[in-house]
N, C-alpha and C. Protein backbone atom coordinates (compact mmCIF):
# COMPACT_ATOMS: atom_id res chain seq x y z
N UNK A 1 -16.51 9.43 -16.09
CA UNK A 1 -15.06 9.23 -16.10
C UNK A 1 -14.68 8.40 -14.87
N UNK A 2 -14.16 7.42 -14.71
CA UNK A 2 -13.43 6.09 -13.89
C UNK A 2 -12.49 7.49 -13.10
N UNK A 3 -12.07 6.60 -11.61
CA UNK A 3 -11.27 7.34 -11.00
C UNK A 3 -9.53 7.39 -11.81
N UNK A 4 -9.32 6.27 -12.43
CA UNK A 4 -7.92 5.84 -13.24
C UNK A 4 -8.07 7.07 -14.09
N UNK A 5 -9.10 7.39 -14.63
CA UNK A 5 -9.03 8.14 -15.90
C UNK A 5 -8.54 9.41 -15.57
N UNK A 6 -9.00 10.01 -14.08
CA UNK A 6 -9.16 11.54 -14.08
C UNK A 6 -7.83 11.07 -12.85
N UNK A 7 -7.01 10.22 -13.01
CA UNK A 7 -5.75 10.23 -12.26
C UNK A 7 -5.12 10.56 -13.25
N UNK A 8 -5.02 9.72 -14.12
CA UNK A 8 -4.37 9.75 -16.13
C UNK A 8 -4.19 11.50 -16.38
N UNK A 9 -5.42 11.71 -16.56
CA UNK A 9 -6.04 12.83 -16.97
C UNK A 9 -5.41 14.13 -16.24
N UNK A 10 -5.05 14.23 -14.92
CA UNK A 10 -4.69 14.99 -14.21
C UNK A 10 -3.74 16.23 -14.53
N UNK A 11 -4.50 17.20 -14.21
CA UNK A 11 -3.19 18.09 -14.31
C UNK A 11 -2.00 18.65 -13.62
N UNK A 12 -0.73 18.54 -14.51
CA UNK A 12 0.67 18.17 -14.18
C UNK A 12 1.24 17.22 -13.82
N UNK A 13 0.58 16.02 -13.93
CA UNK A 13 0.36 14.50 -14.32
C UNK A 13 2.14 13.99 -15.48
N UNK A 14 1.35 14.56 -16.36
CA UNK A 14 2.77 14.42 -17.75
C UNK A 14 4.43 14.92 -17.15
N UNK A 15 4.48 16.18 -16.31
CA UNK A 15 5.39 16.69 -16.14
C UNK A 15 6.21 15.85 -15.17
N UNK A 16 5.28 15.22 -13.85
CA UNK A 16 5.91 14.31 -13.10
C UNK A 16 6.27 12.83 -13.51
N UNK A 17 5.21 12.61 -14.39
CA UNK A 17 5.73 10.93 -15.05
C UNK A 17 7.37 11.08 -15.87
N UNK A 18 7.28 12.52 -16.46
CA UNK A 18 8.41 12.87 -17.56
C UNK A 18 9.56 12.82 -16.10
N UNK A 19 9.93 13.48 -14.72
CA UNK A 19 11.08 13.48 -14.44
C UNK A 19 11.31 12.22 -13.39
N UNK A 20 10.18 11.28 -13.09
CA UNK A 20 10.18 10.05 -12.61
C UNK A 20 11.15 9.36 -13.88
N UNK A 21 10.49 9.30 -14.97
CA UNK A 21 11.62 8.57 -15.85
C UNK A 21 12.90 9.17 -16.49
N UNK A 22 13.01 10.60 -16.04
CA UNK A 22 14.54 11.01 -16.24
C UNK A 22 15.18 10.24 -14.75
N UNK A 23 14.79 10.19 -13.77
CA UNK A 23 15.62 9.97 -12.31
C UNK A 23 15.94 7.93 -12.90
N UNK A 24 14.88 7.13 -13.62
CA UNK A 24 15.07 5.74 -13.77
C UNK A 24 16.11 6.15 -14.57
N UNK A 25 15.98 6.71 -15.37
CA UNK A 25 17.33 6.47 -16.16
C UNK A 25 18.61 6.93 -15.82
N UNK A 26 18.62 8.09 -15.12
CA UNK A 26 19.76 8.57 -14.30
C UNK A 26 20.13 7.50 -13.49
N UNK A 27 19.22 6.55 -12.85
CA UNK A 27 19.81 5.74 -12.11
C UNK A 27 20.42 4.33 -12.41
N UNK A 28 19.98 4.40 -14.16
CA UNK A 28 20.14 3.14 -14.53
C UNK A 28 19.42 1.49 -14.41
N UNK A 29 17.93 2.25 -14.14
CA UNK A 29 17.17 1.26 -13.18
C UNK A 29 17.12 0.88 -14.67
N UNK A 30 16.45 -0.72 -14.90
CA UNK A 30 16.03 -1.06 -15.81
C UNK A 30 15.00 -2.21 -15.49
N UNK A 31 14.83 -2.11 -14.47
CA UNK A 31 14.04 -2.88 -14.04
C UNK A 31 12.81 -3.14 -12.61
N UNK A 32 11.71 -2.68 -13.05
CA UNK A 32 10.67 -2.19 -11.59
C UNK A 32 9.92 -3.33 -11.36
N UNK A 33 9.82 -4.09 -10.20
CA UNK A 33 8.72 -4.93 -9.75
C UNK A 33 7.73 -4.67 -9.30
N UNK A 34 6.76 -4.65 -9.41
CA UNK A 34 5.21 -4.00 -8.41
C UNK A 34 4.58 -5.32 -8.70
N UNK A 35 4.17 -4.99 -7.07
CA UNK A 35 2.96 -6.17 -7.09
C UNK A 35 1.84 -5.79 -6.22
N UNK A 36 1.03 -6.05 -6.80
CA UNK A 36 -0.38 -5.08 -5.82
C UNK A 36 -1.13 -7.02 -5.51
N UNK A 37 -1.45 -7.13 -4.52
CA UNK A 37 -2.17 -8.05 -3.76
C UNK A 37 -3.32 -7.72 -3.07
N UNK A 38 -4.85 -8.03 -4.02
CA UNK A 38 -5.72 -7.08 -2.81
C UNK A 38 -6.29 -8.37 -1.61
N UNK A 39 -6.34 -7.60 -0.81
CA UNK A 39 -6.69 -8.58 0.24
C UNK A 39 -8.01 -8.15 1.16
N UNK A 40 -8.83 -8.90 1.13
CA UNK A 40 -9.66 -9.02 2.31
C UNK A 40 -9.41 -7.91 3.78
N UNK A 41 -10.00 -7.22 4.14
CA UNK A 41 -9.62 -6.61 5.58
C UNK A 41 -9.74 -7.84 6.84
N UNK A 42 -10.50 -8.59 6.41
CA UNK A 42 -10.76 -9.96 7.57
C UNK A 42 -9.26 -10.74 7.76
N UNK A 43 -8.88 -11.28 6.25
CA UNK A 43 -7.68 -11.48 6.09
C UNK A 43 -6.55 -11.01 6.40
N UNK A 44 -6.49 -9.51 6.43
CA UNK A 44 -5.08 -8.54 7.18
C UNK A 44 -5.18 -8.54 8.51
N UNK A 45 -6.28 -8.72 9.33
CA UNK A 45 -6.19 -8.00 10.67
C UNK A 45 -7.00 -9.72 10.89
N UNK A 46 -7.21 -10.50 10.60
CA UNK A 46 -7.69 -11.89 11.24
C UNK A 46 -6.81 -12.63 11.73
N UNK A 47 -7.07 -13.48 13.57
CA UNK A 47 -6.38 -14.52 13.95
C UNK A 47 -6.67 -15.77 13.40
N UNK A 48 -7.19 -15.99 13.04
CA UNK A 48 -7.56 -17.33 12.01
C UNK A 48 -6.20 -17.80 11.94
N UNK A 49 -5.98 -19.34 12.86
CA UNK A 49 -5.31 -20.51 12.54
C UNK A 49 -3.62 -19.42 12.94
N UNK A 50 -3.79 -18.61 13.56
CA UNK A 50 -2.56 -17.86 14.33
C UNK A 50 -2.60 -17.70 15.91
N UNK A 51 -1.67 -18.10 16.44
CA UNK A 51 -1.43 -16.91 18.10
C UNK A 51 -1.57 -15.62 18.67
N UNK A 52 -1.85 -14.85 19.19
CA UNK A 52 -1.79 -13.89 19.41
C UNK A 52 -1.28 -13.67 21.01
N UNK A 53 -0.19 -13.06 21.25
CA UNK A 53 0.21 -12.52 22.78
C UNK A 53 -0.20 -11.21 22.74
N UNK A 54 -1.51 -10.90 23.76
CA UNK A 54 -1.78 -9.78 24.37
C UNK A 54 -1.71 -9.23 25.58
N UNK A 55 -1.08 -8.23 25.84
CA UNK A 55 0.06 -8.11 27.08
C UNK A 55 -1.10 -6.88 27.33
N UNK A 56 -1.11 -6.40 28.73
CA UNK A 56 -1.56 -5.07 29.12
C UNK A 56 -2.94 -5.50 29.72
N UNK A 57 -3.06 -6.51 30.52
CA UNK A 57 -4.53 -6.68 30.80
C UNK A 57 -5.21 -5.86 31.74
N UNK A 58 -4.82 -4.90 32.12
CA UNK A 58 -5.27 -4.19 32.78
C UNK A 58 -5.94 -3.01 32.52
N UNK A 59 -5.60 -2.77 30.98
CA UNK A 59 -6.38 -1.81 29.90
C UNK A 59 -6.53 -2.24 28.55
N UNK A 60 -7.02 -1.66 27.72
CA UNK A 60 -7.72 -1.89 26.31
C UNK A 60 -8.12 -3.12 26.13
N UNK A 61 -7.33 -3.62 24.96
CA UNK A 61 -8.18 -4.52 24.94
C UNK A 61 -7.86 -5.87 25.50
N UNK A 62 -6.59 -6.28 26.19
CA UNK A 62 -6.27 -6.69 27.72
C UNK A 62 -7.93 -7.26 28.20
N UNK A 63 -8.02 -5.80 28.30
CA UNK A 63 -9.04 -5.89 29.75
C UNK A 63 -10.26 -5.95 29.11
N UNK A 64 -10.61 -5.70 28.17
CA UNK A 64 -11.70 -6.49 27.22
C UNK A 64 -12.07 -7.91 27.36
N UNK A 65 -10.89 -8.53 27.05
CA UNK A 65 -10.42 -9.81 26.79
C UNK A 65 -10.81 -10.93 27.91
């Protein structure tokens, strides 16, 4: 069984999807955007072709540096 499946699968799963979509409709939402972007960890935390100001040279990583 995939991790999706035994999320799906879950129990009391149904009961929370059921009052997530009573609250959309209470609210009149009609409309949800999601956007999932997977990214690289090199990419999130990389200076590549950026600046960086690192202040504190007198400790961490300052003083690494």
């Amino acid at each position: 069984m995939t991790d999706l499946e035994k999320h799906v699968n879950r129990s009391g799963r149904a009961k929370l999807v059921k009052q997530v979509r009573e609250k959309i409709n209470e609210l009149g939402i009609t409309y949800i955007y999601f956007q999932k972007t997977m990214m690289k960890l090199t990419d999130l935390f990389g200076l590549e072709g950026k600046i960086a100001l690192v202040t504190g040279g007198s400790r961490g990583i300052g003083k690494m540096i």
